[in-house]
Protein backbone atom coordinates (compact mmCIF):
# COMPACT_ATOMS: atom_id res chain seq x y z
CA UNK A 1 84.85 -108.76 -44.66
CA UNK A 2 85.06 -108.49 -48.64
CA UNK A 3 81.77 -108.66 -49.63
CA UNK A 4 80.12 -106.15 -52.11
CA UNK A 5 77.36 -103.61 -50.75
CA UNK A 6 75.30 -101.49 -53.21
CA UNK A 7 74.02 -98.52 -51.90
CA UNK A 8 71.03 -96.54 -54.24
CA UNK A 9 72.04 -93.30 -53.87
CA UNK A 10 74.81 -90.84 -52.81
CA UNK A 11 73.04 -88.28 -50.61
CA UNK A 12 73.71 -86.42 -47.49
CA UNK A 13 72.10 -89.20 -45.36
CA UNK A 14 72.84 -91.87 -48.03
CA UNK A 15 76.64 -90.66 -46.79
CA UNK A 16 76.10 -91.84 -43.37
CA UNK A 17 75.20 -95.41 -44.90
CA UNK A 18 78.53 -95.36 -47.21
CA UNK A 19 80.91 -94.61 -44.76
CA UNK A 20 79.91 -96.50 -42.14
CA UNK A 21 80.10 -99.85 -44.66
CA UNK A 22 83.33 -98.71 -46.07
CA UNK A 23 84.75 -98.17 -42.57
CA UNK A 24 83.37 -101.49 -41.45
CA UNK A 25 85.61 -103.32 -44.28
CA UNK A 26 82.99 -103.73 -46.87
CA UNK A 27 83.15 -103.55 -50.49
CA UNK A 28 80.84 -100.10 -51.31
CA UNK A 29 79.18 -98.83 -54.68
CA UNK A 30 76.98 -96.20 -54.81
CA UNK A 31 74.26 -96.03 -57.63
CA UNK A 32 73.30 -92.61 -58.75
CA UNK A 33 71.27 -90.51 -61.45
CA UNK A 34 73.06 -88.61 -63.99
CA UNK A 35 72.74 -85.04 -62.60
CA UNK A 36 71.88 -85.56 -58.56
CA UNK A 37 70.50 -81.97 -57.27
CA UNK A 38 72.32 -82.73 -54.14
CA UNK A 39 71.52 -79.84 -50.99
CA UNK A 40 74.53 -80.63 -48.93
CA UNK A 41 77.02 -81.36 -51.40
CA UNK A 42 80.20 -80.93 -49.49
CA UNK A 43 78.96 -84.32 -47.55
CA UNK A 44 77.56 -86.60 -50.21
CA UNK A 45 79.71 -89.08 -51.63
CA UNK A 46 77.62 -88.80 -54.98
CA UNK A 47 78.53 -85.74 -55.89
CA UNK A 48 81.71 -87.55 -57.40
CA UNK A 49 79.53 -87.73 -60.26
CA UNK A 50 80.36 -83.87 -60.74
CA UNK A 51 83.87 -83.70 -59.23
CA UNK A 52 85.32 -87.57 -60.36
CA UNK A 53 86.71 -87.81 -56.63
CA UNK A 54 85.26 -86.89 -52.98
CA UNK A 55 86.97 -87.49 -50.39
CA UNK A 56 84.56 -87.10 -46.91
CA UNK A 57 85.67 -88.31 -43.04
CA UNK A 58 89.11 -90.47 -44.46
CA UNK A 59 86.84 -92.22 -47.05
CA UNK A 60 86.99 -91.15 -51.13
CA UNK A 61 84.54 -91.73 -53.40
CA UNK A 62 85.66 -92.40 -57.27
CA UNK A 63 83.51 -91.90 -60.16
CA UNK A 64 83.85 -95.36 -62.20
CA UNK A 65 82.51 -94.94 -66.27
CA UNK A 66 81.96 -99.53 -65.96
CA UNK A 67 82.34 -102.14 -63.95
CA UNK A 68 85.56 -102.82 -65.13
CA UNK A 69 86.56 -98.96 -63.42
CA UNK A 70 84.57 -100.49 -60.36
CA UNK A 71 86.84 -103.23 -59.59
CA UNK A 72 89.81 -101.94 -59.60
CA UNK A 73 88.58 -98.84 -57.44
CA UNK A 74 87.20 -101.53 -55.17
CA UNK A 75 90.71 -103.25 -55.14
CA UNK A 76 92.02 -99.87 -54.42
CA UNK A 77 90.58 -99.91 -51.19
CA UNK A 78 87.93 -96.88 -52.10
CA UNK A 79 84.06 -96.46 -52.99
CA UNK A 80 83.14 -96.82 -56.26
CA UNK A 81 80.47 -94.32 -57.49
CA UNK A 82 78.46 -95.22 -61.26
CA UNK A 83 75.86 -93.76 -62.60
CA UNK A 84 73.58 -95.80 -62.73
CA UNK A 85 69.23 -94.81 -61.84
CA UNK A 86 67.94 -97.80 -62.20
CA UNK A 87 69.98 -100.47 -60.90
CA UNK A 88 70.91 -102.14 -63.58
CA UNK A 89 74.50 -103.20 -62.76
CA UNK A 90 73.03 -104.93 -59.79
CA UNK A 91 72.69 -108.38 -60.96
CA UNK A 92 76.44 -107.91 -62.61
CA UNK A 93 77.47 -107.02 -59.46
CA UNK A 94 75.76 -109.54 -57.30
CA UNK A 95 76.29 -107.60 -54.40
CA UNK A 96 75.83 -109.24 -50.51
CA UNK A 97 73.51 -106.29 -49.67
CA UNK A 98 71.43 -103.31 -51.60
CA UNK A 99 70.07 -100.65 -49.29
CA UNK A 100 67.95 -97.88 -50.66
CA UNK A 101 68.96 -94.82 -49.64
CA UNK A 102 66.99 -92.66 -52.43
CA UNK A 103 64.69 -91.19 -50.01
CA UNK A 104 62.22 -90.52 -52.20
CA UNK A 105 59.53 -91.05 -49.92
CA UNK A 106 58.64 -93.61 -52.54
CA UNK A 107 59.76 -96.81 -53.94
CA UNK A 108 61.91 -95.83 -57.35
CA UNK A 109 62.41 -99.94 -58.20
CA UNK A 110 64.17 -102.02 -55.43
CA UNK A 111 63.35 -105.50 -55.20
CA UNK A 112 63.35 -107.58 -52.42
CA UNK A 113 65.22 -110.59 -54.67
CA UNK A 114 67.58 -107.80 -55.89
CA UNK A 115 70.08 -109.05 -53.45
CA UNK A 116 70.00 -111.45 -50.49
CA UNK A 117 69.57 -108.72 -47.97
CA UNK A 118 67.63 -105.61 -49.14
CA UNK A 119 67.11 -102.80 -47.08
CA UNK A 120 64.96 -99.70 -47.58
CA UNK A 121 65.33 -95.81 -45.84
CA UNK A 122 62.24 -94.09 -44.96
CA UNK A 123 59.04 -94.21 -46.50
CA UNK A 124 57.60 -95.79 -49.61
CA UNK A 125 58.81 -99.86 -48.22
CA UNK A 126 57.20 -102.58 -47.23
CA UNK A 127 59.55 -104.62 -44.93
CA UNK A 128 59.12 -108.52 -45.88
CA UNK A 129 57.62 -107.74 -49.48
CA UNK A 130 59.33 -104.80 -51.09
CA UNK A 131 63.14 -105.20 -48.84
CA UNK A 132 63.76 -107.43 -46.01
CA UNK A 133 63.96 -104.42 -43.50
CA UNK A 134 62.66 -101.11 -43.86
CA UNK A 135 64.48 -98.01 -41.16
CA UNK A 136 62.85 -95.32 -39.60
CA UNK A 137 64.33 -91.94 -40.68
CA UNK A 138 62.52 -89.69 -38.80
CA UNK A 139 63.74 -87.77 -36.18
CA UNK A 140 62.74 -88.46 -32.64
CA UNK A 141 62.34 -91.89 -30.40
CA UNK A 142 62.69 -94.39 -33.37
CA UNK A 143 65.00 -92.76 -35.35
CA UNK A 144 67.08 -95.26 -36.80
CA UNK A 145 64.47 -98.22 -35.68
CA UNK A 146 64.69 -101.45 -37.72
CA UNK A 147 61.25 -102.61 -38.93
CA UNK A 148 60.49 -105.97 -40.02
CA UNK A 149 57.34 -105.72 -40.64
CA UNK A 150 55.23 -102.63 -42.35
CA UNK A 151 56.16 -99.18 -42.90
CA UNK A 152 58.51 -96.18 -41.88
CA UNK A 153 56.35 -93.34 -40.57
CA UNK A 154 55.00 -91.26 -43.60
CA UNK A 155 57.01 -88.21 -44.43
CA UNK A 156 55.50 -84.99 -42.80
CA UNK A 157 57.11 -82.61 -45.11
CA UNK A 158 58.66 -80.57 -42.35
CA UNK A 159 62.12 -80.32 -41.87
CA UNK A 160 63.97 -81.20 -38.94
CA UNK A 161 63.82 -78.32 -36.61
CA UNK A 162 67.32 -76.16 -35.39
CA UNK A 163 67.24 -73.49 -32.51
CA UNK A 164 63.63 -72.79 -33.29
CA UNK A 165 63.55 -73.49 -36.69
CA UNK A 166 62.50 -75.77 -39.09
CA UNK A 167 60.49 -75.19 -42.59
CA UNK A 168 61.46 -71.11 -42.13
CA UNK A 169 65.73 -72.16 -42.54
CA UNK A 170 65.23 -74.10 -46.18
CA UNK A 171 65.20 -72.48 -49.70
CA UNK A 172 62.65 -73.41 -52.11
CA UNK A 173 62.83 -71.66 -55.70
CA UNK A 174 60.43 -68.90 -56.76
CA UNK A 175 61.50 -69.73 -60.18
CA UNK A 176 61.91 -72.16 -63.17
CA UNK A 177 65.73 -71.55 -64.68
CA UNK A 178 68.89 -71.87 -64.01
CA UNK A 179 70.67 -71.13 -60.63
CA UNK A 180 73.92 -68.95 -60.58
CA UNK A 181 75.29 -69.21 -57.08
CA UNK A 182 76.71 -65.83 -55.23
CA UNK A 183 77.62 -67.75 -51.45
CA UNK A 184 79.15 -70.90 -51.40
CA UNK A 185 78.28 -73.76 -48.47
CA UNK A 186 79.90 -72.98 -45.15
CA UNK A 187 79.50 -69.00 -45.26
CA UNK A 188 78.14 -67.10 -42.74
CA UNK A 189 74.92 -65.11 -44.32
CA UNK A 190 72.62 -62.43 -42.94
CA UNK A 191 68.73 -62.67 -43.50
CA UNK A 192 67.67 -61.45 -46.68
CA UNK A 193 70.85 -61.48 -47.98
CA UNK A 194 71.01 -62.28 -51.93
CA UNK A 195 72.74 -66.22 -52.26
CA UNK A 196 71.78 -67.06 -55.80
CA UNK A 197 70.54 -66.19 -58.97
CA UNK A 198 67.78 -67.56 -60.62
CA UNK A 199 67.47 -65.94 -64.26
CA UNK A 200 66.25 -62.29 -62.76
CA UNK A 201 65.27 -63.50 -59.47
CA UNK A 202 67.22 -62.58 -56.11
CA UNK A 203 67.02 -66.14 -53.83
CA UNK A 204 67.54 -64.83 -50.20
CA UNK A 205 68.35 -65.99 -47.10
CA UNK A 206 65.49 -66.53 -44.98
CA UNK A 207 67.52 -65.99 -41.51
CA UNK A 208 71.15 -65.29 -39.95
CA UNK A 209 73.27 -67.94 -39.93
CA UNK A 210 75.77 -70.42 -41.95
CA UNK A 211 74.72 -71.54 -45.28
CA UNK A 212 74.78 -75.04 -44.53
CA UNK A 213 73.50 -76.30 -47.90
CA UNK A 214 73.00 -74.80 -51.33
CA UNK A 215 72.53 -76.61 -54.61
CA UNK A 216 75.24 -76.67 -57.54
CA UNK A 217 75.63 -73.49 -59.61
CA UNK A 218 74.53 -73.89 -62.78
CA UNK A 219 71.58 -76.32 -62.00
CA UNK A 220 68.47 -75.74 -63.75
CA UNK A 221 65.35 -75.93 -61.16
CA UNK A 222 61.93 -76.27 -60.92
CA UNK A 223 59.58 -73.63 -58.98
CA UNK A 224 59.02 -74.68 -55.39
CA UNK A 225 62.04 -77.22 -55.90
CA UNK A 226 64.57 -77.34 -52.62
CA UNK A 227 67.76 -75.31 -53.61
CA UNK A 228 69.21 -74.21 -50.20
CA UNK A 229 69.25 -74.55 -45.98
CA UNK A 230 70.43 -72.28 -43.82
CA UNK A 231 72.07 -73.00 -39.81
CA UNK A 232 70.50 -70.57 -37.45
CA UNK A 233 73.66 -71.91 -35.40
CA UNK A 234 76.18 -69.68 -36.26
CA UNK A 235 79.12 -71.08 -34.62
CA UNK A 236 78.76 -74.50 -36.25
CA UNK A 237 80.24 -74.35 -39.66
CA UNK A 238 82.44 -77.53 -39.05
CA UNK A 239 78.80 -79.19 -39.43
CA UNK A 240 79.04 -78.11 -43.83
CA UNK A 241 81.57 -80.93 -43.79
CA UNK A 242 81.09 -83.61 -41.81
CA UNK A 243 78.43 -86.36 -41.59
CA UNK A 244 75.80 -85.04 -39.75
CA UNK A 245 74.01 -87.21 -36.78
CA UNK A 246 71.06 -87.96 -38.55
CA UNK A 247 72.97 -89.48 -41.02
CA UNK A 248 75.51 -91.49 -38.55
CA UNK A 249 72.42 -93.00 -36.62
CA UNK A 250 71.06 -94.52 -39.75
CA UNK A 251 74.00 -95.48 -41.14
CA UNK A 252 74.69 -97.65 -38.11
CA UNK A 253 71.28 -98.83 -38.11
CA UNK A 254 71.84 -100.35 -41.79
CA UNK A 255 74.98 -101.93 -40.95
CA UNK A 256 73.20 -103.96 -37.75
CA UNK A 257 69.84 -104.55 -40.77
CA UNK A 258 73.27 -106.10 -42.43
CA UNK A 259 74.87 -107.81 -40.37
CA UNK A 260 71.85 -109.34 -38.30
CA UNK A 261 70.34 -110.75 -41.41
CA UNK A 262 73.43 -112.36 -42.70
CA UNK A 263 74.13 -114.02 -39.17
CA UNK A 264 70.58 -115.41 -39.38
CA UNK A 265 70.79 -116.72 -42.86
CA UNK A 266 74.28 -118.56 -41.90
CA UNK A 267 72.39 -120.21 -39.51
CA UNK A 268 70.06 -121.42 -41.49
CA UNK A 269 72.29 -122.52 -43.82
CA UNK A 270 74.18 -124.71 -41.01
């Protein structure tokens, strides 16, 4: 299978959605913004927009400045990664497949004749007017669930919970300016332990455990904007670097929106 899949955006869950296409023998580029404040970076593909290459699970992603750079990555057997925020090398491209994977828990500008299968993550999609299928992202019985017609669940706003916790593990700034990182991802922190800098202001760790995510130093961020998660768990630091489940589930779940779709417009065509 050769044919081209774009995915909008090169996230943590976004990830999931690469790898399983890439792995699956499809043709893979990511769109993403100029500066992506990416959480989890050590398991988003996008963040070769910082580092030119990422390699995650066996798969690397390459930063490519055109889409001359995009082919031969693509030839090369790896994912191409532009930057690109509003999809405008999509009818260049003329991919098989573009699947949303923003999460923005809003539509940022996918079409549903952007491609001839369109697929959207999450809130903000209409399945059958703004993408052919919309997925469920959040967590529990239909996590993953393909929707044909109407809406993902609205987003609740609270994060998925781990050993007890959920809203009290993530980081939110207390402070406009610019972040200078003291822990890196993967280390094991104490609560109220200093992790960052912003300008004059100590960001600490809300509880004991691994520093699971933690935006790039350097970053400049809003007040109340998400900077950092912490794993309560703390003998699962493997989890900084692989794909999580959340992430695997829906990836799978695209590649079936995918392949279903395809199968069914074949047979129309016959």
């Amino acid at each position: 299978m050769s044919e081209l899949i774009i995915v909008r955006g090169g996230g943590d869950i976004a990830s999931g959605v690469i790898q399983k296409f890439h792995r699956s023998g499809f043709r893979v580029v990511v769109l993403e913004t100029e500066n992506p404040s990416f959480i989890r970076r050590t398991v988003c593909y996008g963040e070769a927009v910082y580092q030119k290459e990422l390699i995650l699970e066996e798969s690397k992603a390459v930063l490519a400045h055109g889409i001359d750079e995009v082919d031969k990555i693509l030839d090369r057997g790896d994912i191409a990664v532009i930057v690109d925020p509003y999809g405008d090398t999509i009818k260049k491209l003329k991919p098989l497949a573009v699947i949303d994977a923003i999460l923005a828990k809003k539509n940022l500008g996918t079409d549903i004749h952007m491609a001839p299968i369109t697929v959207g993550l999450g809130p903000g999609f209409t399945a059958g007017k703004d993408v052919d299928v919309a997925i469920e992202t959040m967590r529990g019985h239909d996590l993953g669930r393909l929707i044909f017609s109407g809406e993902a669940r609205k987003n609740t706003g609270v994060p998925g919970v781990i050993k007890g916790y959920g809203r009290e593990r993530v980081i939110y700034s207390e402070a406009h300016g610019i972040i200078k990182n003291i822990k890196g991802i993967g280390d094991f922190v104490e609560k109220d332990e200093v992790l960052a800098l912003i300008g004059d202001i100590e960001v600490r760790s809300p509880l004991t455990g691994i520093l699971r995510g933690l935006i790039r130093d350097g970053y400049r961020v809003p007040k109340g904007f998400k900077i950092g998660d912490v794993d309560p768990r703390k003998d699962q630091q493997q989890n900084c670097y692989t794909i999580s489940d959340k992430a695997r589930n829906i990836g799978g779940s695209a590649l079936e929106a995918v392949l279903y779709l395809r199968r069914k417009q074949e047979q129309v065509r016959i």
